[in-house]
PDB file of N, CA and C in Angstrom:
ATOM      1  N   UNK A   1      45.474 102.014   0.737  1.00  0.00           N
ATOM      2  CA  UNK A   1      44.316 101.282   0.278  1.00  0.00           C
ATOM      3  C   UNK A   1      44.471  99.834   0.743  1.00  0.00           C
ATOM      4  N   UNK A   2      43.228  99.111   1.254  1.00  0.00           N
ATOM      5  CA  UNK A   2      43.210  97.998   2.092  1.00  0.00           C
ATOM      6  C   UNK A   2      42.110  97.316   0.956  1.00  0.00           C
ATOM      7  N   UNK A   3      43.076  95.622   0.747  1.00  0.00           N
ATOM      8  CA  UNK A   3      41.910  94.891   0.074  1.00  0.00           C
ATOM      9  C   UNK A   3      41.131  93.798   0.680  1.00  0.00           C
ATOM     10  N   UNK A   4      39.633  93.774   0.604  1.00  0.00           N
ATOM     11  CA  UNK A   4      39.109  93.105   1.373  1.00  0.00           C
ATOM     12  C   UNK A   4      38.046  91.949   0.630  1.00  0.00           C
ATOM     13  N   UNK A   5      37.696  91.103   0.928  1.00  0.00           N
ATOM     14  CA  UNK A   5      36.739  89.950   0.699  1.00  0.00           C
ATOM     15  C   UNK A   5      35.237  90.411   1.185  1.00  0.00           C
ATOM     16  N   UNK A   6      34.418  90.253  -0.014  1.00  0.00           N
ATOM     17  CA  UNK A   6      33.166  90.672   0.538  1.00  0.00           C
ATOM     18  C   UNK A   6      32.117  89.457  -0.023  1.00  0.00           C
ATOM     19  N   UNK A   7      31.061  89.083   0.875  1.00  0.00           N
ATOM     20  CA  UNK A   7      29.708  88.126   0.225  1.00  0.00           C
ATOM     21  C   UNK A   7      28.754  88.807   0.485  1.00  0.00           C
ATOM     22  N   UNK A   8      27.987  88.872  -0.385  1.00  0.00           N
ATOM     23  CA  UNK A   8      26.304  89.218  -0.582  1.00  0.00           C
ATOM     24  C   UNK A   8      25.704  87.800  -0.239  1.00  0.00           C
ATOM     25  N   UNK A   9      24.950  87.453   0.540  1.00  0.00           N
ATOM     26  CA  UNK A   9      24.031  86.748   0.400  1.00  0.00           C
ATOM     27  C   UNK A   9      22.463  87.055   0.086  1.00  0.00           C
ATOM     28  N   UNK A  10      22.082  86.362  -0.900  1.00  0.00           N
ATOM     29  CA  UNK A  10      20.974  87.040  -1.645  1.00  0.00           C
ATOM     30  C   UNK A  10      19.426  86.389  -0.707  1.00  0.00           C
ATOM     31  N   UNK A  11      19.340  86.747   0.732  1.00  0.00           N
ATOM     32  CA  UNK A  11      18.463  86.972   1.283  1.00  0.00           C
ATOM     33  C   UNK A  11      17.259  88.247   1.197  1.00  0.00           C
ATOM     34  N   UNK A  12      16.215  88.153   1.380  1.00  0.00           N
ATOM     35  CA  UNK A  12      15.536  89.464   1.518  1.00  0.00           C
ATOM     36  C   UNK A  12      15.717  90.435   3.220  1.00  0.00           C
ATOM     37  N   UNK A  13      15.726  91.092   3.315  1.00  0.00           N
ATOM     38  CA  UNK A  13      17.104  91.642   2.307  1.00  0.00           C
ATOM     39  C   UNK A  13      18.351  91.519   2.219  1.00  0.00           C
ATOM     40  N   UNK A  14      18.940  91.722   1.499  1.00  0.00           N
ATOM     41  CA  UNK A  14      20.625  90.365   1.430  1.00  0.00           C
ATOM     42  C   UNK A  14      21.617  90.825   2.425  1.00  0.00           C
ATOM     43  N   UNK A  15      22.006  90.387   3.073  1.00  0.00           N
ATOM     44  CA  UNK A  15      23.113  90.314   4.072  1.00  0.00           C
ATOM     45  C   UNK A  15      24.547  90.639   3.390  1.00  0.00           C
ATOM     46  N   UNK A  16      25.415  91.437   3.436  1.00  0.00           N
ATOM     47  CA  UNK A  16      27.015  91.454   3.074  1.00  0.00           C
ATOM     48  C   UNK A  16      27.906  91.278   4.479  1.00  0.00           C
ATOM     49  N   UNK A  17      28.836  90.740   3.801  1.00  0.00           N
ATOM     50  CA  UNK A  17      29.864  89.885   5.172  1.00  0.00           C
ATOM     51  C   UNK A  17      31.023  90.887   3.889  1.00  0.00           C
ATOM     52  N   UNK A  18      32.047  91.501   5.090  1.00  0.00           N
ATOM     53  CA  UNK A  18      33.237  91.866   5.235  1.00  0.00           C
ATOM     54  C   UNK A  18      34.269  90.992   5.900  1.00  0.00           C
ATOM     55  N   UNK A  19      35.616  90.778   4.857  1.00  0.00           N
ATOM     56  CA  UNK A  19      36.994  90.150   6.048  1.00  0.00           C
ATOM     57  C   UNK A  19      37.556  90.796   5.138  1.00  0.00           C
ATOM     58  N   UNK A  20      38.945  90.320   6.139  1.00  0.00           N
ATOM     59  CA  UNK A  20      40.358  90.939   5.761  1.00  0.00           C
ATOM     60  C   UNK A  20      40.912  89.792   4.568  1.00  0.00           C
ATOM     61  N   UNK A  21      39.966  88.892   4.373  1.00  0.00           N
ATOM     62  CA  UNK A  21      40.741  87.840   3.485  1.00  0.00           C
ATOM     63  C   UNK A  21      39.619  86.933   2.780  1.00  0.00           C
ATOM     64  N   UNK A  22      39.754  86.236   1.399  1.00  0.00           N
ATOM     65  CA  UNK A  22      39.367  84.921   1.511  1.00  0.00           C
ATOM     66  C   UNK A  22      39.154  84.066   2.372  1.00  0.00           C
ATOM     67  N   UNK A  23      39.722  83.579   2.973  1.00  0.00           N
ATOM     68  CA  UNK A  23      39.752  82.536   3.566  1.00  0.00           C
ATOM     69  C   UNK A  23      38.869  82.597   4.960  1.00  0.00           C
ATOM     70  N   UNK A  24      39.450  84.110   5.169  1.00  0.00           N
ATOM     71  CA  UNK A  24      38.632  84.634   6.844  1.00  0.00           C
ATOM     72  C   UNK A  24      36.916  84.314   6.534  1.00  0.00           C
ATOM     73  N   UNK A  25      36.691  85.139   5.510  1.00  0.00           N
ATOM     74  CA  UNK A  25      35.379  85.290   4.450  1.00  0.00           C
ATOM     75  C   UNK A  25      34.610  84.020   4.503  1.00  0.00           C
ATOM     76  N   UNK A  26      34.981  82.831   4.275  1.00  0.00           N
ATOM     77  CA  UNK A  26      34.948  81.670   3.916  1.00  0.00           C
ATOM     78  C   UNK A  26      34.301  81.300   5.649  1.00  0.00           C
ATOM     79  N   UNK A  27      35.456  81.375   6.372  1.00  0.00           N
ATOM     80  CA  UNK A  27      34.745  81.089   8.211  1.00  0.00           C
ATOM     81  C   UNK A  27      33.563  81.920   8.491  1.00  0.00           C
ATOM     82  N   UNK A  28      33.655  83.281   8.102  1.00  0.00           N
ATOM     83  CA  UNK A  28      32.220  83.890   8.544  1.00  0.00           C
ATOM     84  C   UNK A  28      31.128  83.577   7.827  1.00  0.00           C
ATOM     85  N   UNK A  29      31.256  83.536   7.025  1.00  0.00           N
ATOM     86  CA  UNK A  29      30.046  82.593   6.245  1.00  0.00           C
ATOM     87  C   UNK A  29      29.470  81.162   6.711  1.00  0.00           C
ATOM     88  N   UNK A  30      30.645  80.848   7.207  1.00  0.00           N
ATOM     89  CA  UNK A  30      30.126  79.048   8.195  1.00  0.00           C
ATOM     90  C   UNK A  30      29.344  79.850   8.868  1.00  0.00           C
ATOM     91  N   UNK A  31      30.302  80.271   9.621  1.00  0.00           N
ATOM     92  CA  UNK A  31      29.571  80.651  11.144  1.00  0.00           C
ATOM     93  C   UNK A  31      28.229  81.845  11.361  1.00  0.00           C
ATOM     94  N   UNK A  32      28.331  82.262  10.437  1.00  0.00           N
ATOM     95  CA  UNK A  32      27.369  83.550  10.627  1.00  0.00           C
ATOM     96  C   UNK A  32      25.516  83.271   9.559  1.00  0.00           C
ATOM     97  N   UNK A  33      26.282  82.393   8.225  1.00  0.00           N
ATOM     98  CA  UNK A  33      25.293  82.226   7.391  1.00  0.00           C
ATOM     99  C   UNK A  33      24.888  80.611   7.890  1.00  0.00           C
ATOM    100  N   UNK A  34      25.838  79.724   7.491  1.00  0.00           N
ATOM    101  CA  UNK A  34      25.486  78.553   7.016  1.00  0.00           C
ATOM    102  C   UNK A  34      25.238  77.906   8.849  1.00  0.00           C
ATOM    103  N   UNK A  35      25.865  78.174   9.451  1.00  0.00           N
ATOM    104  CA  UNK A  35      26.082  77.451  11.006  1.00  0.00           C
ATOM    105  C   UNK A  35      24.322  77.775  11.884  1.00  0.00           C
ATOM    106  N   UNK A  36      23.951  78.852  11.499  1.00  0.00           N
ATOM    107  CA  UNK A  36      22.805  79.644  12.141  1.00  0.00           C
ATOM    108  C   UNK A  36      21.614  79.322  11.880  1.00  0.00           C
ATOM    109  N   UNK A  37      21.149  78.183  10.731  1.00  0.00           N
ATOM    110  CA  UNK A  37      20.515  78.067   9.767  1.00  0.00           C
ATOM    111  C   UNK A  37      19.518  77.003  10.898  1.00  0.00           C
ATOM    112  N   UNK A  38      18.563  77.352  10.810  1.00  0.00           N
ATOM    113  CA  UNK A  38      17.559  76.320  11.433  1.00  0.00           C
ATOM    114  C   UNK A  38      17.591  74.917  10.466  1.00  0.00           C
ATOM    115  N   UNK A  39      18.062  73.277  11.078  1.00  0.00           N
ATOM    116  CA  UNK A  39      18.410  72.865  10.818  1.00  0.00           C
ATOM    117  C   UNK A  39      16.632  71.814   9.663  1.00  0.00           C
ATOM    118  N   UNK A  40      15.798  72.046  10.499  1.00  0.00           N
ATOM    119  CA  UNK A  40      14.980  72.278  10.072  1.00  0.00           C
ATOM    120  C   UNK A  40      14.729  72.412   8.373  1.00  0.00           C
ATOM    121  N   UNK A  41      14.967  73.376   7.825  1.00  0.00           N
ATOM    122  CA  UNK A  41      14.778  74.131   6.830  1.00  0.00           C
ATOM    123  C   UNK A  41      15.812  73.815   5.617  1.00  0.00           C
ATOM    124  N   UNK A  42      17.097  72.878   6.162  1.00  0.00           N
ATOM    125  CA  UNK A  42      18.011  71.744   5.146  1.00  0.00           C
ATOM    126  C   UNK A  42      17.496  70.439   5.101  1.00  0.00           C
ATOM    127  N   UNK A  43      16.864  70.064   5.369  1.00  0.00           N
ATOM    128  CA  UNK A  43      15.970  68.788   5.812  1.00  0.00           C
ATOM    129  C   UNK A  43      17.074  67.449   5.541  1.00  0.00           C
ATOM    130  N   UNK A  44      17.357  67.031   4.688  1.00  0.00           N
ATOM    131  CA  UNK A  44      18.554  65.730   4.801  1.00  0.00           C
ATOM    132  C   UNK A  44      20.090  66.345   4.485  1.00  0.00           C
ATOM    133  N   UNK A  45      19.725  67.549   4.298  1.00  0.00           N
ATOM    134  CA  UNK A  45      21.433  68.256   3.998  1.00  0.00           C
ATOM    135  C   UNK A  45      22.498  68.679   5.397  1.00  0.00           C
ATOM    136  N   UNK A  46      21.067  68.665   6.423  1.00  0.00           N
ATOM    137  CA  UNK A  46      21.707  69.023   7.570  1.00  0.00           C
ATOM    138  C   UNK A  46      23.094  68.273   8.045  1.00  0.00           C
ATOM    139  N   UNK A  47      22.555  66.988   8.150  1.00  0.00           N
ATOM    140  CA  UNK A  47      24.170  66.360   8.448  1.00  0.00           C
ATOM    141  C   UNK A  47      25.410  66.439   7.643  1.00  0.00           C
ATOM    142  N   UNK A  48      25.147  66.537   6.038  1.00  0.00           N
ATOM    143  CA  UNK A  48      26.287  66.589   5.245  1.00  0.00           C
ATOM    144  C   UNK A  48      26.914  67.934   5.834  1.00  0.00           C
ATOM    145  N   UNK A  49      26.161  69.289   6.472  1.00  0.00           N
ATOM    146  CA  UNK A  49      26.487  70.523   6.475  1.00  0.00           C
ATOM    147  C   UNK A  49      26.886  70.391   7.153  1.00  0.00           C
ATOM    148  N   UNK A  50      26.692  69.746   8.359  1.00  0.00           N
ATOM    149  CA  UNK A  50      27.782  69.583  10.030  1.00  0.00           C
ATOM    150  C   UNK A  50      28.822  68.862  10.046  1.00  0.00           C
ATOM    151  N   UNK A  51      28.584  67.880   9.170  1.00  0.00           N
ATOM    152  CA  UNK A  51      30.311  66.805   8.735  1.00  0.00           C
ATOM    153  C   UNK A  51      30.853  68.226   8.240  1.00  0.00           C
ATOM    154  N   UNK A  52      30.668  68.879   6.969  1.00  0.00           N
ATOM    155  CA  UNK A  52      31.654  69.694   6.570  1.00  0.00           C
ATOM    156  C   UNK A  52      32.046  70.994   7.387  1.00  0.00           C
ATOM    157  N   UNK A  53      31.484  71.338   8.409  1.00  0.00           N
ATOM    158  CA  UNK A  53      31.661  72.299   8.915  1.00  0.00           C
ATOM    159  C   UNK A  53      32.523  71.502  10.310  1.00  0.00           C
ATOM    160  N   UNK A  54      32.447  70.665  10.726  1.00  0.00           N
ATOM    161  CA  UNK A  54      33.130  70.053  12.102  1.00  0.00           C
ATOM    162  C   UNK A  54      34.414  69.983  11.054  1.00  0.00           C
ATOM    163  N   UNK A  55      34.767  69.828   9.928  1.00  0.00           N
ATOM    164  CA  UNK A  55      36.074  68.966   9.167  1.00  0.00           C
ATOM    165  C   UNK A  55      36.519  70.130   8.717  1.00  0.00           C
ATOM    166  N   UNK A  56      35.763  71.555   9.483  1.00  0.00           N
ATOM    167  CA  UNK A  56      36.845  72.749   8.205  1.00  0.00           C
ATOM    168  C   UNK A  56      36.798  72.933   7.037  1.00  0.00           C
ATOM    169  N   UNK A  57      35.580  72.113   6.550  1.00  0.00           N
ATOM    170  CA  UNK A  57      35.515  72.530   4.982  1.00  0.00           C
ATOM    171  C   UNK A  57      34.413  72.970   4.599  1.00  0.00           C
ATOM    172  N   UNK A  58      34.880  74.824   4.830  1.00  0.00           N
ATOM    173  CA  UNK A  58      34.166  75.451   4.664  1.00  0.00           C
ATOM    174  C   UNK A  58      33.272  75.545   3.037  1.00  0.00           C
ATOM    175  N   UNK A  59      34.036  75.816   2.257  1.00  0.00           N
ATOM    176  CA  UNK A  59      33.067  75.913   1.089  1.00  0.00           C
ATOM    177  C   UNK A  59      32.214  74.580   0.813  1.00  0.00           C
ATOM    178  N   UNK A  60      32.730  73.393   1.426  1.00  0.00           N
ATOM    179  CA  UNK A  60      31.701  72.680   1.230  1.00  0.00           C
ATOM    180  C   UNK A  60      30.908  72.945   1.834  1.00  0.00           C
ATOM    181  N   UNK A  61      30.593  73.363   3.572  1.00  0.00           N
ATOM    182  CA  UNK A  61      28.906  73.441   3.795  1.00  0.00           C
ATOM    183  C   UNK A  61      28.252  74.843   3.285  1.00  0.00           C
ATOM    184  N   UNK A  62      29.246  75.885   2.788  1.00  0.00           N
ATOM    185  CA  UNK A  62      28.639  76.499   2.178  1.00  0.00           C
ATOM    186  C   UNK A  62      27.738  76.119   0.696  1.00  0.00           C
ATOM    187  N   UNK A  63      28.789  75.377   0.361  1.00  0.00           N
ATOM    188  CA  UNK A  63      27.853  75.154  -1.446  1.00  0.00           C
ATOM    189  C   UNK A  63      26.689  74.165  -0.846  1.00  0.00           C
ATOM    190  N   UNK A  64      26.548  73.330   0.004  1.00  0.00           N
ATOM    191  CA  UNK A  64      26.124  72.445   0.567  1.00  0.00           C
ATOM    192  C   UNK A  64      24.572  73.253   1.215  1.00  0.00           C
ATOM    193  N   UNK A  65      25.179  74.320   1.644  1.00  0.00           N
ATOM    194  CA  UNK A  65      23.985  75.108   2.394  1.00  0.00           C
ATOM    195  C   UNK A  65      23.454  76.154   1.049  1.00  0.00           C
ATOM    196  N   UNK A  66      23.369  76.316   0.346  1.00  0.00           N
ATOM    197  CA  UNK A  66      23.051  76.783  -1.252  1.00  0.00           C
ATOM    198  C   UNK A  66      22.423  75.859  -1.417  1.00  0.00           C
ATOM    199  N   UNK A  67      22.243  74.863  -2.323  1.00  0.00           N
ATOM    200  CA  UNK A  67      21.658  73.575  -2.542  1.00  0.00           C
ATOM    201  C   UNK A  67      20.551  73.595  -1.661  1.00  0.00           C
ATOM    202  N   UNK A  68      21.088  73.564  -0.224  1.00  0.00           N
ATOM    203  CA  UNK A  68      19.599  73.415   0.536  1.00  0.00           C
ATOM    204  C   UNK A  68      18.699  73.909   0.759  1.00  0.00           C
ATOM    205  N   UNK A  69      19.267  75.210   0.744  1.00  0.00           N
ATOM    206  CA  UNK A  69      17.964  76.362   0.955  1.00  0.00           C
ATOM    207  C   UNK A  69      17.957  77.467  -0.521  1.00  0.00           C
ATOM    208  N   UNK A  70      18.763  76.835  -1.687  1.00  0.00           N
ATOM    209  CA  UNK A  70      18.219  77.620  -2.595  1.00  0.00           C
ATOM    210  C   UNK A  70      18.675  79.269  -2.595  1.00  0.00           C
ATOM    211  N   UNK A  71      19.495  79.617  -1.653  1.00  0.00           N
ATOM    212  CA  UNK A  71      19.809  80.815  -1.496  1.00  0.00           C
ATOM    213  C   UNK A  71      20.638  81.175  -2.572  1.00  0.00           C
ATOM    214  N   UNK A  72      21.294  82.289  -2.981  1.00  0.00           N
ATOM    215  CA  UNK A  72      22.582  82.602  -3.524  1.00  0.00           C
ATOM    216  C   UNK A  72      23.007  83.038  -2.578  1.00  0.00           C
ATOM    217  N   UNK A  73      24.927  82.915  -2.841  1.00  0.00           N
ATOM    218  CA  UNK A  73      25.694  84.092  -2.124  1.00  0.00           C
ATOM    219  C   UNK A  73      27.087  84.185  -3.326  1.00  0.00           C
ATOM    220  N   UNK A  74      27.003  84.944  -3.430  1.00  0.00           N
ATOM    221  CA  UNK A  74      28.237  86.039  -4.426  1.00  0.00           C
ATOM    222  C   UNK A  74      29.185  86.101  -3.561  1.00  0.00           C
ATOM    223  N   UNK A  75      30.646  85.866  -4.114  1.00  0.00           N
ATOM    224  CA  UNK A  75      31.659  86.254  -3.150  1.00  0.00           C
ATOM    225  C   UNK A  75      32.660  86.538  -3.888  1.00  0.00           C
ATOM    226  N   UNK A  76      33.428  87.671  -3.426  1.00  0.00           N
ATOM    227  CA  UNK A  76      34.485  88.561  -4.517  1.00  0.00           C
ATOM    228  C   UNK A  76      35.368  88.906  -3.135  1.00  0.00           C
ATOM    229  N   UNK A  77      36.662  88.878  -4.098  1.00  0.00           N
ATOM    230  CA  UNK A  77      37.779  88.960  -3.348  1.00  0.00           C
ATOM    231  C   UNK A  77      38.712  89.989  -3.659  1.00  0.00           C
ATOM    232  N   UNK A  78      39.732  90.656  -3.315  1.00  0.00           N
ATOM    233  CA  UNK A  78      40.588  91.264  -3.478  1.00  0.00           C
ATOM    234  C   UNK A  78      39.967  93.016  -3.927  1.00  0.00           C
ATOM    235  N   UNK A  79      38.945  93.092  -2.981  1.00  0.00           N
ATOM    236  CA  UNK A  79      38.254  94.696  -3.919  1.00  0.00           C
ATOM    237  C   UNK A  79      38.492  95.423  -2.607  1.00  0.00           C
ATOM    238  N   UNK A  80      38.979  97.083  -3.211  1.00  0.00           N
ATOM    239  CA  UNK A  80      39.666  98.123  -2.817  1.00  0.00           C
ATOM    240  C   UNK A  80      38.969  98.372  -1.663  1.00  0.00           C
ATOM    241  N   UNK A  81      39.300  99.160  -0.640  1.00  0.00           N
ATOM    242  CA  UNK A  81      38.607  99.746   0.724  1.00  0.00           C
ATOM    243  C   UNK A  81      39.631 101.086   0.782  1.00  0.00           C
ATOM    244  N   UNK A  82      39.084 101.825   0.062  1.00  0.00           N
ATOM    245  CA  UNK A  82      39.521 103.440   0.121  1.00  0.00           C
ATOM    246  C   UNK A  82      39.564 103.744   1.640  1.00  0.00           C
ATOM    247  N   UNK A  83      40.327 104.451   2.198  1.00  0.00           N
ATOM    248  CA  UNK A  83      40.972 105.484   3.161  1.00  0.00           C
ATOM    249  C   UNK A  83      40.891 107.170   2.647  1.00  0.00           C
ATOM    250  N   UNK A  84      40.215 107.523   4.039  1.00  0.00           N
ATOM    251  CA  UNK A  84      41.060 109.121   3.734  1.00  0.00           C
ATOM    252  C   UNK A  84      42.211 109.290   3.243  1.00  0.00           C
ATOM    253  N   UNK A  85      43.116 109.106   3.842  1.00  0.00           N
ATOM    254  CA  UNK A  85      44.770 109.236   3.485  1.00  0.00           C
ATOM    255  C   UNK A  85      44.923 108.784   1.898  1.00  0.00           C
ATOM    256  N   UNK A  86      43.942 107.755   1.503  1.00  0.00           N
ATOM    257  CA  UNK A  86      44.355 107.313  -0.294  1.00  0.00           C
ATOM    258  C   UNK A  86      43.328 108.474  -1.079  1.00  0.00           C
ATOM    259  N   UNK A  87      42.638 109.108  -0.574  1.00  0.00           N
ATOM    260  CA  UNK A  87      41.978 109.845  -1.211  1.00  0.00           C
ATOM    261  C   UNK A  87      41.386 111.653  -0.706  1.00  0.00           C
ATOM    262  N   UNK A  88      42.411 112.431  -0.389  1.00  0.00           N
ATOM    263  CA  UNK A  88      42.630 113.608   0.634  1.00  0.00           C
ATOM    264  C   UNK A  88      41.419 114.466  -0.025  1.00  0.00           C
ATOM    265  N   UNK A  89      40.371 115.034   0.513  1.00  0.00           N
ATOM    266  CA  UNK A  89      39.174 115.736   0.405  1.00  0.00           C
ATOM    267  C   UNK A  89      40.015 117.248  -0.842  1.00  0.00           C
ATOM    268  N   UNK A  90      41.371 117.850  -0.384  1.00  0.00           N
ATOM    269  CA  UNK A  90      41.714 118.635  -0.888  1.00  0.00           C
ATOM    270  C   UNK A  90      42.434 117.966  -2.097  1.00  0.00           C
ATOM    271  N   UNK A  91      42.617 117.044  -2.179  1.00  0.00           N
ATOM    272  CA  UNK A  91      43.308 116.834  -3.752  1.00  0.00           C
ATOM    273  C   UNK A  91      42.063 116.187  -4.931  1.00  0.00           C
ATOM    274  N   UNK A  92      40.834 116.143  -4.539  1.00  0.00           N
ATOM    275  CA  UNK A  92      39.946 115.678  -5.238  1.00  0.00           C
ATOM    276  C   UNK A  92      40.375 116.359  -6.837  1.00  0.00           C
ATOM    277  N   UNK A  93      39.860 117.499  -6.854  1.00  0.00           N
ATOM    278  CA  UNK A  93      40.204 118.563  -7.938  1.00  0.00           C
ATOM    279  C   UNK A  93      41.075 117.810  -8.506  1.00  0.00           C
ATOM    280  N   UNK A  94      42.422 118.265  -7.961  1.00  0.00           N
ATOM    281  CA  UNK A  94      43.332 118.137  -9.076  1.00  0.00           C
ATOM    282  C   UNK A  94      43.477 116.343  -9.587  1.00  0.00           C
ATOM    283  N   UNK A  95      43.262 115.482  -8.824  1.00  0.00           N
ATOM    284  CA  UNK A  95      42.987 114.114  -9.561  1.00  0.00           C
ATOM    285  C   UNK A  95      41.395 114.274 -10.430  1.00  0.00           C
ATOM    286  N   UNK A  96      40.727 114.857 -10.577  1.00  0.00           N
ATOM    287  CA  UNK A  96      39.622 114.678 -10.962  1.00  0.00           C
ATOM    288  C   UNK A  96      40.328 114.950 -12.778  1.00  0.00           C
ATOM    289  N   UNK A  97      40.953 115.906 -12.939  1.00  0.00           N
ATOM    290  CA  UNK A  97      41.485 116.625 -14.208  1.00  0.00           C
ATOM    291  C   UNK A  97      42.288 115.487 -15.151  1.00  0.00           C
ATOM    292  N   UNK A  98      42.496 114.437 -14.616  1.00  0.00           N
ATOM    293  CA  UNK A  98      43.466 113.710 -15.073  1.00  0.00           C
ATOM    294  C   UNK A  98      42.602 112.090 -15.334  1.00  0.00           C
ATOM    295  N   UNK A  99      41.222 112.413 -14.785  1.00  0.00           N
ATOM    296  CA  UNK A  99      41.090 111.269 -15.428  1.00  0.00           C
ATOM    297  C   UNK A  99      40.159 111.025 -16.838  1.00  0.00           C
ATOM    298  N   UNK A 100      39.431 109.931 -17.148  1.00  0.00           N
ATOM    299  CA  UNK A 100      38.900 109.675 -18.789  1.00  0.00           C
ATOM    300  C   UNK A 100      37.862 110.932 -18.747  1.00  0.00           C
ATOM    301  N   UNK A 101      37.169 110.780 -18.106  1.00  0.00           N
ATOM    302  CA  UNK A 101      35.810 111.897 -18.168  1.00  0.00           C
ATOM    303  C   UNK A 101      36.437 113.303 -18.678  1.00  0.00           C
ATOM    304  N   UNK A 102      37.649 113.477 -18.071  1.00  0.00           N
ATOM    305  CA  UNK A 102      37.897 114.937 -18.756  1.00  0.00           C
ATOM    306  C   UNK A 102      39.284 115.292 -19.765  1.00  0.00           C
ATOM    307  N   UNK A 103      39.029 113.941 -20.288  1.00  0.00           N
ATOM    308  CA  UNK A 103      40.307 113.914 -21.076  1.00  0.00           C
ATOM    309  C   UNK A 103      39.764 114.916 -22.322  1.00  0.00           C
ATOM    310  N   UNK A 104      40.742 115.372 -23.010  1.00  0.00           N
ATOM    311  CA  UNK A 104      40.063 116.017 -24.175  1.00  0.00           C
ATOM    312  C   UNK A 104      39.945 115.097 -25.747  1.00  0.00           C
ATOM    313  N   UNK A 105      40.532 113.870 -25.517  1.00  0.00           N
ATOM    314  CA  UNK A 105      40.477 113.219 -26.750  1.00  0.00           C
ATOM    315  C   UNK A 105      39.073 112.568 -26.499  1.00  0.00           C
ATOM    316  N   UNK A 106      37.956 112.652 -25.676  1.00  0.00           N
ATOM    317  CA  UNK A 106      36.770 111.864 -25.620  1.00  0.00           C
ATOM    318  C   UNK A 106      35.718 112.970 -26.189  1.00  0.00           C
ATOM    319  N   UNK A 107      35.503 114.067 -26.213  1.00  0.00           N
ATOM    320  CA  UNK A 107      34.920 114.951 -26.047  1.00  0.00           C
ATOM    321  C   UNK A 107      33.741 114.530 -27.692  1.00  0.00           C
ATOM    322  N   UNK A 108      32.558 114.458 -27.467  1.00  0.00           N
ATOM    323  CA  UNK A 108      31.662 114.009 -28.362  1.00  0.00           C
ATOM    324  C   UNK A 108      31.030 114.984 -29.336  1.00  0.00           C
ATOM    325  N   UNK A 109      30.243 114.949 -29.979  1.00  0.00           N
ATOM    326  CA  UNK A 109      29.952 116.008 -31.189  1.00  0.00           C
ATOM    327  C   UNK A 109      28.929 117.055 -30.776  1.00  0.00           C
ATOM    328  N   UNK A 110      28.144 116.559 -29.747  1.00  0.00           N
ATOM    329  CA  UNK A 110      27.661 117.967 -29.052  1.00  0.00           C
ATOM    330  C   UNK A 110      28.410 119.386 -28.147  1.00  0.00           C
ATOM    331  N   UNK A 111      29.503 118.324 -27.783  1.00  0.00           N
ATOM    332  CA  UNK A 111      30.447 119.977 -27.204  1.00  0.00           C
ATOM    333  C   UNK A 111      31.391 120.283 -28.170  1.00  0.00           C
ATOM    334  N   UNK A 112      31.505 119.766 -29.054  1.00  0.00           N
ATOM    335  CA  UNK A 112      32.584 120.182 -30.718  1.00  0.00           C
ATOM    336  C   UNK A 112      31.491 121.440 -31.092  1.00  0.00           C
ATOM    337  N   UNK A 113      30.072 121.454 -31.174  1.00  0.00           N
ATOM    338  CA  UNK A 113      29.546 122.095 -32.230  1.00  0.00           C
ATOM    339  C   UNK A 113      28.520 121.416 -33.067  1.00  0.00           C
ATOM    340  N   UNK A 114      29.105 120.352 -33.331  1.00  0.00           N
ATOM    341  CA  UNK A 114      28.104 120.116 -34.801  1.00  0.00           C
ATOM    342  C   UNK A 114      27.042 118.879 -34.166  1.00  0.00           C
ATOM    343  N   UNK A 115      26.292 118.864 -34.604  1.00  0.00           N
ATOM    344  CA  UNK A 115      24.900 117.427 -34.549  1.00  0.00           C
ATOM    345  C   UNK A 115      24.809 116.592 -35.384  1.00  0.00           C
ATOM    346  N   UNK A 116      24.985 115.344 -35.215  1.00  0.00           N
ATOM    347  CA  UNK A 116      24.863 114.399 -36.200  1.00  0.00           C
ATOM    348  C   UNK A 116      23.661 114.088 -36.355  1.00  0.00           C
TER     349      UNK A 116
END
């Protein structure tokens, strides 16, 4: 299992950016969201966004490029990227038995029998 950095940007319809890291996450977002941006459309934010992006500081022209255009973007880090190999088509079954859904201490009053 591989953990990866993901952003939603809440465009219509919203864009998600994949890296191998924070930090990577952080550059594609310059470059892919905030760098691409018709400069136009930040109207006096534009230059603060190019100082911070020429200086490497990325989350600033990101929060910087938020502010300007009002967008959101969500960004979460460290979430799972399943593999075949972490999850084998033939062992589904027998992990399926072991987890909450089929525990027998959950089991509710309609499969006991009685109706409350």
């Amino acid at each position: 299992m591989a953990l990866v950095a993901y952003a939603v940007v809440h465009t219509e319809p919203p864009s998600i950016f994949l890296a191998d890291d924070i930090d990577l996450l952080h550059r594609v977002l310059a470059l892919e969201v905030v760098a691409r941006t018709d400069p136009v459309l930040l109207g006096p934010r534009a230059a603060e966004i190019r100082a911070a992006l020429l200086e490497e500081r990325w989350g600033d022209a990101t929060v910087a490029w938020i502010r300007g255009t009002g967008t959101g973007i969500d960004v979460y880090d460290g979430k799972s990227v399943y593999s075949h190999d972490d999850l084998p088509a033939e062992m589904i079954g027998a992990q399926l038995q072991f987890t909450r859904l089929f525990s027998q201490d959950d089991v509710g009053p309609d499969e006991r029998g009685s109706h409350a």
